[in-house]
N, C-alpha and C. Protein backbone atom coordinates (compact mmCIF):
# COMPACT_ATOMS: atom_id res chain seq x y z
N UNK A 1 0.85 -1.18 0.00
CA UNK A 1 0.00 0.00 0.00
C UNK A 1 0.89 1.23 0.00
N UNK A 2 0.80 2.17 -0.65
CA UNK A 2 1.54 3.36 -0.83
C UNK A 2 0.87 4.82 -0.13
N UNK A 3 1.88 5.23 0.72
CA UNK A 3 1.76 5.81 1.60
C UNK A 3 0.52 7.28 1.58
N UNK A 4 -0.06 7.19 0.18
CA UNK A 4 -1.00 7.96 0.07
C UNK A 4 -2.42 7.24 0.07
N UNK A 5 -1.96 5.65 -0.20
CA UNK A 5 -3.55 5.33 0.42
C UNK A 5 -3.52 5.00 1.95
N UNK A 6 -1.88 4.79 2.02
CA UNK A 6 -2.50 4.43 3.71
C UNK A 6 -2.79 5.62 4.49
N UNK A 7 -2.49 6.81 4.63
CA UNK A 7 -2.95 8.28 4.51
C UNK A 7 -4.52 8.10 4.46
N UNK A 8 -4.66 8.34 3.36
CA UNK A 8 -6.60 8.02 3.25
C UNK A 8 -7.08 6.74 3.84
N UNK A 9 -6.93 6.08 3.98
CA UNK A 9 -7.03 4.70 4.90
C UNK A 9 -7.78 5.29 6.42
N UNK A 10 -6.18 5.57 7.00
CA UNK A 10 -6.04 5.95 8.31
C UNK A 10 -6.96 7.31 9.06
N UNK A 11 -7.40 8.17 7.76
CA UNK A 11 -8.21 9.55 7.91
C UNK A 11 -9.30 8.70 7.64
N UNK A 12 -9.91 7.88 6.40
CA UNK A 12 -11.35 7.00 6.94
C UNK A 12 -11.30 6.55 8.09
N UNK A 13 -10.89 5.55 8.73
CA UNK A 13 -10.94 5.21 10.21
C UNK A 13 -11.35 5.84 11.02
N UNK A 14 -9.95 7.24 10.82
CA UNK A 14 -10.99 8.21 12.25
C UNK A 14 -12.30 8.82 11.52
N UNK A 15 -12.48 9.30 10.63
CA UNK A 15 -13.92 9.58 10.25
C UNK A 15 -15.29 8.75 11.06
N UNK A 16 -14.51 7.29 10.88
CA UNK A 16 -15.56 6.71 11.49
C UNK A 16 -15.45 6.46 12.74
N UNK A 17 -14.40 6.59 13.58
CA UNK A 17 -14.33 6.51 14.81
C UNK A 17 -14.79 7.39 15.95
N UNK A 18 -14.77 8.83 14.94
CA UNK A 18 -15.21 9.78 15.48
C UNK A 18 -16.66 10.11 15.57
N UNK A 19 -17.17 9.69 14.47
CA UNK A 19 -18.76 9.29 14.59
C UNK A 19 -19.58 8.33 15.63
N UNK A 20 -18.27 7.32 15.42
CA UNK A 20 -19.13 6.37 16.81
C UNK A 20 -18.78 7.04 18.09
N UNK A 21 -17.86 7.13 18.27
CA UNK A 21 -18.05 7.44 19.60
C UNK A 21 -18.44 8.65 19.78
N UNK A 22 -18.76 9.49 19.14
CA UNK A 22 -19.83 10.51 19.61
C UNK A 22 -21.27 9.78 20.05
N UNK A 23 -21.37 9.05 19.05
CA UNK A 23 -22.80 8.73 18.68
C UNK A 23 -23.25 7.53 19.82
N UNK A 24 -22.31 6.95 20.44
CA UNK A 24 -22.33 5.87 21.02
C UNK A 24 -21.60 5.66 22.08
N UNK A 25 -20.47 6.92 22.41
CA UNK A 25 -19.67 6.68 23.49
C UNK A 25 -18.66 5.56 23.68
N UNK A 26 -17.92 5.40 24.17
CA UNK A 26 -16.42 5.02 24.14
C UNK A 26 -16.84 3.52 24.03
N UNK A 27 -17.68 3.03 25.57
CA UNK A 27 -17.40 1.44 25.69
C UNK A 27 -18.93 0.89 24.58
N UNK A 28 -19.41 1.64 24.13
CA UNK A 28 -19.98 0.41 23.36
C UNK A 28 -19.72 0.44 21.89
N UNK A 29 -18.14 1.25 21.61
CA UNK A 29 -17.76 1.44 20.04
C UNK A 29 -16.66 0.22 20.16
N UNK A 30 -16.65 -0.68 19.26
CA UNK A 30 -15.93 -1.45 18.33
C UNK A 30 -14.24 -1.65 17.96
N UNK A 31 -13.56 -2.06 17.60
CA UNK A 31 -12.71 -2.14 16.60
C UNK A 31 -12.62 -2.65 15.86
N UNK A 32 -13.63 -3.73 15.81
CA UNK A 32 -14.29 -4.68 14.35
C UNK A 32 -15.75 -3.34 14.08
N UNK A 33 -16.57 -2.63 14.85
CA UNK A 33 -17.53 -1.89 14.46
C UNK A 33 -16.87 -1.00 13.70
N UNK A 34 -15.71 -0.20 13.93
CA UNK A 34 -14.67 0.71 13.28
C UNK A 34 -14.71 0.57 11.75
N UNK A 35 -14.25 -0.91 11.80
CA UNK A 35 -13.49 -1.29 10.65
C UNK A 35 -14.24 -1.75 9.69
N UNK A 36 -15.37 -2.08 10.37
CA UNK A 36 -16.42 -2.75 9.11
C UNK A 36 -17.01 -1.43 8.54
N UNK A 37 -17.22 -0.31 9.26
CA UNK A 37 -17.72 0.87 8.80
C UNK A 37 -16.61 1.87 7.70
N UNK A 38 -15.55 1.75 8.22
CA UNK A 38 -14.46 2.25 7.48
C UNK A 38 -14.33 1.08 6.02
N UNK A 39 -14.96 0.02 6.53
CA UNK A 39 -14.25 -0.83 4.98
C UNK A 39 -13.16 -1.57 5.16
N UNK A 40 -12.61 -1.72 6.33
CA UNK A 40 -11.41 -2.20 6.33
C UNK A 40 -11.04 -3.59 7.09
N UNK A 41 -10.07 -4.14 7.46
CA UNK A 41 -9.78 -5.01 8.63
C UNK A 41 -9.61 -4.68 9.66
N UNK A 42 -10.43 -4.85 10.97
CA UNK A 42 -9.60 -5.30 12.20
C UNK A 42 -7.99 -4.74 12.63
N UNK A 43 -7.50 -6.03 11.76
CA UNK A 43 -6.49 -5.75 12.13
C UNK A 43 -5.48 -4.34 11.61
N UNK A 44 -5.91 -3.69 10.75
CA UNK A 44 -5.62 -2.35 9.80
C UNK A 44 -5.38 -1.18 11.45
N UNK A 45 -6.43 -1.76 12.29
CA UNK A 45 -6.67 -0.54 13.20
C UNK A 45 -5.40 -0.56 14.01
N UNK A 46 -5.74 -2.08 14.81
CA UNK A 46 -4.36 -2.41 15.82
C UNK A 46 -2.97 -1.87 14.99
N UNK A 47 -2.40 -2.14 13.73
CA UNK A 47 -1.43 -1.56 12.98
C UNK A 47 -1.33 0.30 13.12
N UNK A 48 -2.19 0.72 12.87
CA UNK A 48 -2.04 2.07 12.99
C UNK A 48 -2.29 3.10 14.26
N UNK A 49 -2.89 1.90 15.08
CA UNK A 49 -3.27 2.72 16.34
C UNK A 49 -3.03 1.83 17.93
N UNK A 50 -2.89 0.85 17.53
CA UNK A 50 -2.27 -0.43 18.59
C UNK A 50 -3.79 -0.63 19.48
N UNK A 51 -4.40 -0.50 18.47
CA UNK A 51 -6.22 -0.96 19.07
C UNK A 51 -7.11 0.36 19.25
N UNK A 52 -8.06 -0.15 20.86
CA UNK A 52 -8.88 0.94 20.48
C UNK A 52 -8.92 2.27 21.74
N UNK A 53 -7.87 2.22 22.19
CA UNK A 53 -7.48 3.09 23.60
C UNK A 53 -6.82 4.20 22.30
N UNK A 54 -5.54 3.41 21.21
CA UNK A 54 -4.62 4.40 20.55
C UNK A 54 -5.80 5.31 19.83
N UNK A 55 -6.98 4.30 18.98
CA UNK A 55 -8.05 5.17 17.72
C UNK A 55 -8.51 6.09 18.53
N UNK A 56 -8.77 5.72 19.96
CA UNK A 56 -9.93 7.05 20.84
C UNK A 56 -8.73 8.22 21.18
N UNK A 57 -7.77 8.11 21.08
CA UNK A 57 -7.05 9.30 21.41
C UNK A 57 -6.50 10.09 20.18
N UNK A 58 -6.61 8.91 18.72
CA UNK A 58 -6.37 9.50 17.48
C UNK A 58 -7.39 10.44 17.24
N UNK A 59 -8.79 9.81 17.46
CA UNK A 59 -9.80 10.19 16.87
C UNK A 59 -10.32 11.73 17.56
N UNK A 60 -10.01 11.86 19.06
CA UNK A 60 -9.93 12.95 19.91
C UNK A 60 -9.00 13.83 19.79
N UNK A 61 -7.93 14.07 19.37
CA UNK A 61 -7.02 14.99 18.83
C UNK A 61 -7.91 16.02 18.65
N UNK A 62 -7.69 17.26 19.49
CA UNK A 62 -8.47 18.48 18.91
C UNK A 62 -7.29 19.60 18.85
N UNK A 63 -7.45 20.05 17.70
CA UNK A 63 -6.81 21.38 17.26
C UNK A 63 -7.99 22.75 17.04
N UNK A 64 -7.49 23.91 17.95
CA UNK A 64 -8.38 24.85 17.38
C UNK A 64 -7.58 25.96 17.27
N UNK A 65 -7.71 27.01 16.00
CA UNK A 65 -6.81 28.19 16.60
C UNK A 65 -7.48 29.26 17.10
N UNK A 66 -7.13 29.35 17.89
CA UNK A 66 -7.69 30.54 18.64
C UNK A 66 -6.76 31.82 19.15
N UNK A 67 -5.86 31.84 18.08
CA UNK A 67 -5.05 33.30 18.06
C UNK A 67 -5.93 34.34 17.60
N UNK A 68 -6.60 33.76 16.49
CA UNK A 68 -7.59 35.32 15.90
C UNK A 68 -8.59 35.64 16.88
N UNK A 69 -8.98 34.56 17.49
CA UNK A 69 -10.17 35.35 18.65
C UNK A 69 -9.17 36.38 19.28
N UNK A 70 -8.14 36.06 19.71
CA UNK A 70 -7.18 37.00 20.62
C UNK A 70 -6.48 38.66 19.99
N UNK A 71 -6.94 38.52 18.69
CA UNK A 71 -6.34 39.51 18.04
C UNK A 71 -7.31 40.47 17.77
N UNK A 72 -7.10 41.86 18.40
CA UNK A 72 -7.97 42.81 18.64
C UNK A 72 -8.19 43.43 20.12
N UNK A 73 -9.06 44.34 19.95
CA UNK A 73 -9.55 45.07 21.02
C UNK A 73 -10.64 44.07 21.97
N UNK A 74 -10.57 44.45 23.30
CA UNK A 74 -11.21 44.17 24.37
C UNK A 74 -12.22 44.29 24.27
N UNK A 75 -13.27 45.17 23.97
CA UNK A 75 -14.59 45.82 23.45
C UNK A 75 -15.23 44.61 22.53
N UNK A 76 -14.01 44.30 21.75
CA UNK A 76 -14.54 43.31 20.57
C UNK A 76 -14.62 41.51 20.61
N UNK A 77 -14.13 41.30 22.54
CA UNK A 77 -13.37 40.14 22.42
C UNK A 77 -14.70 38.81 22.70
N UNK A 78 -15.95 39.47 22.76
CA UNK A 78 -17.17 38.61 22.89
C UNK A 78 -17.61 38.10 21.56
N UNK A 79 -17.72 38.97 20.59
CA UNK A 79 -17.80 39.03 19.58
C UNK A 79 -17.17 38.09 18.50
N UNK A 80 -16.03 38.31 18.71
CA UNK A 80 -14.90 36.72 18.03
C UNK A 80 -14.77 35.80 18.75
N UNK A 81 -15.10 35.43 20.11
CA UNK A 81 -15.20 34.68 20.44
C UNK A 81 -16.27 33.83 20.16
N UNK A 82 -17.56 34.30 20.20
CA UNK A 82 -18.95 33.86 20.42
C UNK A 82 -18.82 33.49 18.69
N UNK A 83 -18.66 34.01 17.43
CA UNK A 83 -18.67 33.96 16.22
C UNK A 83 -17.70 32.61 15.72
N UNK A 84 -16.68 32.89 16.81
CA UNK A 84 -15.67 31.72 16.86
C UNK A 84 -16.49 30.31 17.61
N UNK A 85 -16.84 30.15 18.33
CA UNK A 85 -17.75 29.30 18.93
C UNK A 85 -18.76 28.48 18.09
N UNK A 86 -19.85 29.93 17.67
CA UNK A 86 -20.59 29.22 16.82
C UNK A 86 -20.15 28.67 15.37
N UNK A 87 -19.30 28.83 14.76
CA UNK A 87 -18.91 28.05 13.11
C UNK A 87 -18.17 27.00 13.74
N UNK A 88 -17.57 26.95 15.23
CA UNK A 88 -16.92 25.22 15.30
C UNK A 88 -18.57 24.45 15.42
N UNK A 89 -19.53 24.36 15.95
CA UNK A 89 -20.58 23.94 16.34
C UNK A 89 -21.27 24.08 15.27
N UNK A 90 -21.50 24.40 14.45
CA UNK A 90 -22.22 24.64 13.22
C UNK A 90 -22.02 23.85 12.26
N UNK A 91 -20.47 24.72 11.57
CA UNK A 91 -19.71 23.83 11.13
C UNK A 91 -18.81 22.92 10.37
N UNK A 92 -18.58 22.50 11.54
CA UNK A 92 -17.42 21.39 11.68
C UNK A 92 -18.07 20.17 10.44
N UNK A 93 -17.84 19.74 9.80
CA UNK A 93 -18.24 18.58 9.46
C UNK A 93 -18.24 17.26 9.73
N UNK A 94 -18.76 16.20 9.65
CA UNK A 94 -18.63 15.02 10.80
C UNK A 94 -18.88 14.97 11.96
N UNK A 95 -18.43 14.12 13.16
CA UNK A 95 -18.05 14.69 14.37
C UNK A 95 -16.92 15.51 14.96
N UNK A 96 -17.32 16.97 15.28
CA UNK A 96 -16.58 17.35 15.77
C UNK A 96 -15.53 16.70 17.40
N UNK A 97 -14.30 16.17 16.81
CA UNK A 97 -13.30 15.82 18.03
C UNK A 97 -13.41 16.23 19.92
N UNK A 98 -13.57 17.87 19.93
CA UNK A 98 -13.80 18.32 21.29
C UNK A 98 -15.29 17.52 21.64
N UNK A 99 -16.56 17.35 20.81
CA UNK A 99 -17.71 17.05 21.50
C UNK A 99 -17.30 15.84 21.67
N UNK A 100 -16.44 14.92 20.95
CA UNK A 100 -16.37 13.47 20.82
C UNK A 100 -15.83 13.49 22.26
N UNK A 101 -14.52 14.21 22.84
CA UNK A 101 -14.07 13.98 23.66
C UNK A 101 -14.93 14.83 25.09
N UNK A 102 -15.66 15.74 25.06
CA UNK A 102 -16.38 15.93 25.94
C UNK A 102 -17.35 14.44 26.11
N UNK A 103 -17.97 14.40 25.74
CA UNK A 103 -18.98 13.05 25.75
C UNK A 103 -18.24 12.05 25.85
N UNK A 104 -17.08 11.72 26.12
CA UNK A 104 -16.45 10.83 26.22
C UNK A 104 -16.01 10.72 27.97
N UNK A 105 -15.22 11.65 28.21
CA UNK A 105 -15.21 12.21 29.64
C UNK A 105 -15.70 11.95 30.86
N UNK A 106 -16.85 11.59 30.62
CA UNK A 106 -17.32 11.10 31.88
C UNK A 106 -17.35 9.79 32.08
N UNK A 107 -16.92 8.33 30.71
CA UNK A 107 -16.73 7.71 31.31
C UNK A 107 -14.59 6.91 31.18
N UNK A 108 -14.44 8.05 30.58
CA UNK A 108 -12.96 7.74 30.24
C UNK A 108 -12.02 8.63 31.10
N UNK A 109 -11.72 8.18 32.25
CA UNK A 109 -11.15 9.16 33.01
C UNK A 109 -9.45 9.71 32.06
N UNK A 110 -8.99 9.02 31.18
CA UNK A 110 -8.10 9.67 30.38
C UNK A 110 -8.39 10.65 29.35
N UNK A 111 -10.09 10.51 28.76
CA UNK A 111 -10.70 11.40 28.12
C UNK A 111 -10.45 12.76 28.80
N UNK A 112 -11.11 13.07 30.18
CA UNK A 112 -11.61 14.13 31.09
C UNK A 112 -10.20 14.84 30.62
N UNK A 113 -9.01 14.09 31.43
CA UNK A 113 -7.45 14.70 31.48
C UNK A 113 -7.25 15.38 30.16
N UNK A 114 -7.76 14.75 28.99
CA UNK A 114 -6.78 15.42 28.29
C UNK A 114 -8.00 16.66 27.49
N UNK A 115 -9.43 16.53 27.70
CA UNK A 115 -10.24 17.61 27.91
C UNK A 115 -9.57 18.70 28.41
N UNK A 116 -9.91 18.30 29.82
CA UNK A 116 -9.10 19.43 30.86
C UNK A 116 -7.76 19.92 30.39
N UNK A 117 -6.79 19.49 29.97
CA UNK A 117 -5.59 20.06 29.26
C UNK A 117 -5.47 20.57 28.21
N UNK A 118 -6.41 20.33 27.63
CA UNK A 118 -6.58 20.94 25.65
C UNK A 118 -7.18 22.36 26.43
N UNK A 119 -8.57 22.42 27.17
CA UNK A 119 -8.91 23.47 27.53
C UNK A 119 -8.08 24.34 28.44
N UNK A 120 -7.37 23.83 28.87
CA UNK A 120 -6.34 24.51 29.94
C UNK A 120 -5.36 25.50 28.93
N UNK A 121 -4.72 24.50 28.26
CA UNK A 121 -3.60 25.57 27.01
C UNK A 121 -4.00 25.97 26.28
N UNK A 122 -5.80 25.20 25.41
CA UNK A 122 -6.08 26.30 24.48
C UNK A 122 -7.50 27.05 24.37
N UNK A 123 -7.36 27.00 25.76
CA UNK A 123 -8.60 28.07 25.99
C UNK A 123 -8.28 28.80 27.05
N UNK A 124 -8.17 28.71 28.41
CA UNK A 124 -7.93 29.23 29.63
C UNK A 124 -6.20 30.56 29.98
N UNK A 125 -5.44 29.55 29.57
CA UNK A 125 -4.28 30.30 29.37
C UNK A 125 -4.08 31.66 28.66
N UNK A 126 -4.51 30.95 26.62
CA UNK A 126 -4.70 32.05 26.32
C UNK A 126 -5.62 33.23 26.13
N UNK A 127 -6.57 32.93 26.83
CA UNK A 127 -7.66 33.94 27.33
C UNK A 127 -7.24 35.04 28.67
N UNK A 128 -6.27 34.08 29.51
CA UNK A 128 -5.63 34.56 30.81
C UNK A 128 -4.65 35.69 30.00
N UNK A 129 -3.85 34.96 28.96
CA UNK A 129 -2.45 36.28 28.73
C UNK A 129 -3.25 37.52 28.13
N UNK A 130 -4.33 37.04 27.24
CA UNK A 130 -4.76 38.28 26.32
C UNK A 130 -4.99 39.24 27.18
N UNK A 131 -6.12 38.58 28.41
CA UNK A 131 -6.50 39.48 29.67
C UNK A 131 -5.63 40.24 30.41
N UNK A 132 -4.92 39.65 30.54
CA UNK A 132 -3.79 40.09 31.46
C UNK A 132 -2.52 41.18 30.64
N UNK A 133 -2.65 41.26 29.04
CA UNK A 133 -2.03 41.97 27.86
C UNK A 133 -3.74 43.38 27.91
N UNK A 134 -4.38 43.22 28.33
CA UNK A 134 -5.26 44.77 28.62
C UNK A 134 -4.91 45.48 29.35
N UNK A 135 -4.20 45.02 30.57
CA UNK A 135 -4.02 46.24 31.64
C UNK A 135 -4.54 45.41 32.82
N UNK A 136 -4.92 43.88 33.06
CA UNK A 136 -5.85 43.61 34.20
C UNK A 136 -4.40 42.84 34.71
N UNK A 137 -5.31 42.85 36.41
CA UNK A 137 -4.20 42.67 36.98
C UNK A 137 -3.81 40.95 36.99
N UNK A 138 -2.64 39.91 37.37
CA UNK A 138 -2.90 38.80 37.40
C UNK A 138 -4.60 37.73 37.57
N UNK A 139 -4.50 38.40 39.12
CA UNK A 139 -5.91 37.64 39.66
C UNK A 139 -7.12 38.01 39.03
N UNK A 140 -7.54 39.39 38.27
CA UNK A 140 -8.60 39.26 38.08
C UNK A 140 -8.80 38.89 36.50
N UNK A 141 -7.15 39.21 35.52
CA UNK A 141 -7.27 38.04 34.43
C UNK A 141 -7.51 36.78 34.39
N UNK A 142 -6.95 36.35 35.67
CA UNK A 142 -7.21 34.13 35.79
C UNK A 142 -9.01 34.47 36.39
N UNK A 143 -9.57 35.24 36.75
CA UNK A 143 -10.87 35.66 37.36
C UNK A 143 -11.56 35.34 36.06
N UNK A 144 -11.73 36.19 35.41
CA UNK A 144 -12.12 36.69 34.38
C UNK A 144 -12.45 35.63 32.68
N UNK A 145 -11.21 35.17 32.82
CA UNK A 145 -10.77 33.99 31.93
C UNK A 145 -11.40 32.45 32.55
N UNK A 146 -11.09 32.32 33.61
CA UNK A 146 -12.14 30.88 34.46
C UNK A 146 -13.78 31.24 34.02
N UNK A 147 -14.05 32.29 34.52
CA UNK A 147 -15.66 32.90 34.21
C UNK A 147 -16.01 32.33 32.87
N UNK A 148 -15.19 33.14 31.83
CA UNK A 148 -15.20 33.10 30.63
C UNK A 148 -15.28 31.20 30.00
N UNK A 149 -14.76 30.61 30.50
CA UNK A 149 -14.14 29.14 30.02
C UNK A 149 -15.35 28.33 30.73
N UNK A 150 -15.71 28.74 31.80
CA UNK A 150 -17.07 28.07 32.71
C UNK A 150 -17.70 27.85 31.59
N UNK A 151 -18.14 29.65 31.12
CA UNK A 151 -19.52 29.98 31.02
C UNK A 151 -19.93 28.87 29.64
N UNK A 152 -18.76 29.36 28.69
CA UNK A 152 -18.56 27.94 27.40
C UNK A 152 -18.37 26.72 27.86
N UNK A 153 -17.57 26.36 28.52
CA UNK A 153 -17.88 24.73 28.94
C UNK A 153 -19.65 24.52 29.16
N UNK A 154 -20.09 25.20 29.84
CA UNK A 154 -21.11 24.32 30.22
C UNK A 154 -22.30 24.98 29.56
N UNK A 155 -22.36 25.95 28.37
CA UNK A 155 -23.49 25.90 27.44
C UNK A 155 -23.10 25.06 25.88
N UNK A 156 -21.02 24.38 26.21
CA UNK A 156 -21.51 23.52 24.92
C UNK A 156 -21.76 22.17 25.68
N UNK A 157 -21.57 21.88 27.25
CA UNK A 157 -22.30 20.80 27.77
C UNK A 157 -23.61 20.73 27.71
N UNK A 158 -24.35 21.63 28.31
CA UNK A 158 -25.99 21.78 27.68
C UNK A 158 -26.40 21.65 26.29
N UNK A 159 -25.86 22.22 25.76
CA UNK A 159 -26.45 22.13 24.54
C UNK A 159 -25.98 21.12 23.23
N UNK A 160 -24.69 20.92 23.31
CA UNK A 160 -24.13 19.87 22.59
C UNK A 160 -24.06 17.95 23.27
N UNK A 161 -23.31 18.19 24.50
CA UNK A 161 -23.24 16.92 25.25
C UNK A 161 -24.38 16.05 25.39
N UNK A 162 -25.26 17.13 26.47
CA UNK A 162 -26.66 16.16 26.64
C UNK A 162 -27.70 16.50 25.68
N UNK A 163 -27.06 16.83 24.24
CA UNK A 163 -27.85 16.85 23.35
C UNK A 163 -29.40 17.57 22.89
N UNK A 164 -29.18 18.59 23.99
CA UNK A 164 -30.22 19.87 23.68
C UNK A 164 -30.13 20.17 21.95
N UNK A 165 -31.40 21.33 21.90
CA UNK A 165 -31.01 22.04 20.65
C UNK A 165 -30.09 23.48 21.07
N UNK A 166 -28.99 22.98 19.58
CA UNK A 166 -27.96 24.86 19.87
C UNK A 166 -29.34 25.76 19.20
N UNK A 167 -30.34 25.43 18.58
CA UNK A 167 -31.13 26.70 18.15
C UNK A 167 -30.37 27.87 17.25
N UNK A 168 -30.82 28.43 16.79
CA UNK A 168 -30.36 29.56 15.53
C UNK A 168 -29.18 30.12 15.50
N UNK A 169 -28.43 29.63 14.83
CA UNK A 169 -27.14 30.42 15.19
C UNK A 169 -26.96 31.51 15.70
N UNK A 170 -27.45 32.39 14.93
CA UNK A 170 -27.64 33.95 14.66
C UNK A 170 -27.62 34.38 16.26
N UNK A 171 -28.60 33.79 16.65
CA UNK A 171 -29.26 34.06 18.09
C UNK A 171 -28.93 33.75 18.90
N UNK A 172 -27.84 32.79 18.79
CA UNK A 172 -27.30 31.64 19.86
C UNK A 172 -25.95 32.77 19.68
N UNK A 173 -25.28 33.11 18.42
CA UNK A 173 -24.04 33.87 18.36
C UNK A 173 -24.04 35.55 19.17
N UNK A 174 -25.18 35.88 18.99
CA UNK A 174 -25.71 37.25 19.64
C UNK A 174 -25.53 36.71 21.18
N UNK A 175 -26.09 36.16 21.80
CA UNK A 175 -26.59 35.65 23.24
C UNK A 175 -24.59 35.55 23.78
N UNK A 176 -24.22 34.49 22.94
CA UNK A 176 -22.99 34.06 23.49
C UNK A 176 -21.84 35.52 23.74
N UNK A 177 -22.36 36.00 22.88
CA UNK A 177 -20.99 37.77 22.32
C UNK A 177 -21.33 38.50 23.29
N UNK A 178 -22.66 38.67 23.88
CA UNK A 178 -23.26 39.22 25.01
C UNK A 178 -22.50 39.14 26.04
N UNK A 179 -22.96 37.90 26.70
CA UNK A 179 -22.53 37.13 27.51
C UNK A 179 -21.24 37.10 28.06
N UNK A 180 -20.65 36.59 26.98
CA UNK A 180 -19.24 36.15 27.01
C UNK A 180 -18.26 37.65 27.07
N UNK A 181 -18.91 39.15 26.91
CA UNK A 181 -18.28 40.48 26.65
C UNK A 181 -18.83 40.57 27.96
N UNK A 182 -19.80 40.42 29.00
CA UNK A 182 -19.98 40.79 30.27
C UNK A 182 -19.00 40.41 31.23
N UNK A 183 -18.86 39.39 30.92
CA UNK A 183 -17.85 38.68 31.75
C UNK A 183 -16.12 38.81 31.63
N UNK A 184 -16.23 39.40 30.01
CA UNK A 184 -14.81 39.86 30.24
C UNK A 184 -14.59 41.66 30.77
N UNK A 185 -15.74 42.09 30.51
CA UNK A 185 -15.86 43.71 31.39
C UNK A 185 -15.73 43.61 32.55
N UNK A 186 -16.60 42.79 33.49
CA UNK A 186 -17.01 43.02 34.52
C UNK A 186 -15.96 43.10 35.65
């Protein structure tokens, strides 16, 4: 196999890995369910991922950039954020990775950790320096930035995790820019 199908190979897999276990959560997804959905063997998975502990941490890999939310004025920082928020949730195509691994979390205590650490460096931190690059002082940037990281954790837990409706973008993006600009004023 030449290294551009095993490439596409290995990106089907997680396609489908990432679907199930959104859709189904960690312990009742497969590595024969994987593989029969991807098209492939079994054993294709264990080779590229050494089973199904390596696919759930392949398939959870979340990258987001979130330098451009950070770039700009204070006044404006609800605004790119909340706009930033809503097109990952909107969208993402497939399963988005962070919901895979939120919904995963509660019963994968290695899920939670590396939740908690993706959000730690790429949400919390750099929300803390930007804050703390306005003029605020240490404590009430880590103040400010926790508020901020709450308030999103737990309306994409409501609304994404336990599978509410996100409802209208538009409206959901207004609400969040609101919101999310009170809490960095206040």
């Amino acid at each position: 196999m030449n290294s551009r199908n095993a490439a596409a190979t290995r990106e089907r897999i997680l396609e489908q890995a990432r679907r199930q276990f959104a859709q189904y959560g960690y312990a009742a997804v497969t590595v024969k369910g994987v593989a029969d959905a991807a098209g492939v063997s079994p054993n294709l998975i264990t080779r590229y991922f050494g089973g199904k502990d390596g696919l759930f941490l392949a398939a959870t890999k979340v990258e987001i950039p979130v330098s451009d939310s950070f770039d700009g004025d204070l006044s404006a920082l609800g605004s790119r954020l909340a706009a930033s928020i809503v097109q990952r949730w909107f969208g993402e195509p497939g399963e988005d990775p962070l919901l895979v691994l939120q919904r995963a979390s509660g019963e994968r205590p290695e899920a939670a950790e590396a939740l908690a650490a993706f959000l730690d460096s790429n949400s919390l931190e750099p929300l803390q320096h930007y804050l703390r690059a306005t003029g605020l002082d240490a404590a009430e940037a880590r103040n400010r930035a926790a508020a901020i990281d709450a308030f999103v954790l737990g309306v994409s837990t409501r609304r994404r995790v336990l599978r509410s409706e996100l409802g209208d973008p538009t409206a959901l993006q207004t609400w969040l820019s609101t919101t999310i600009q009170r809490l960095a004023d206040s």
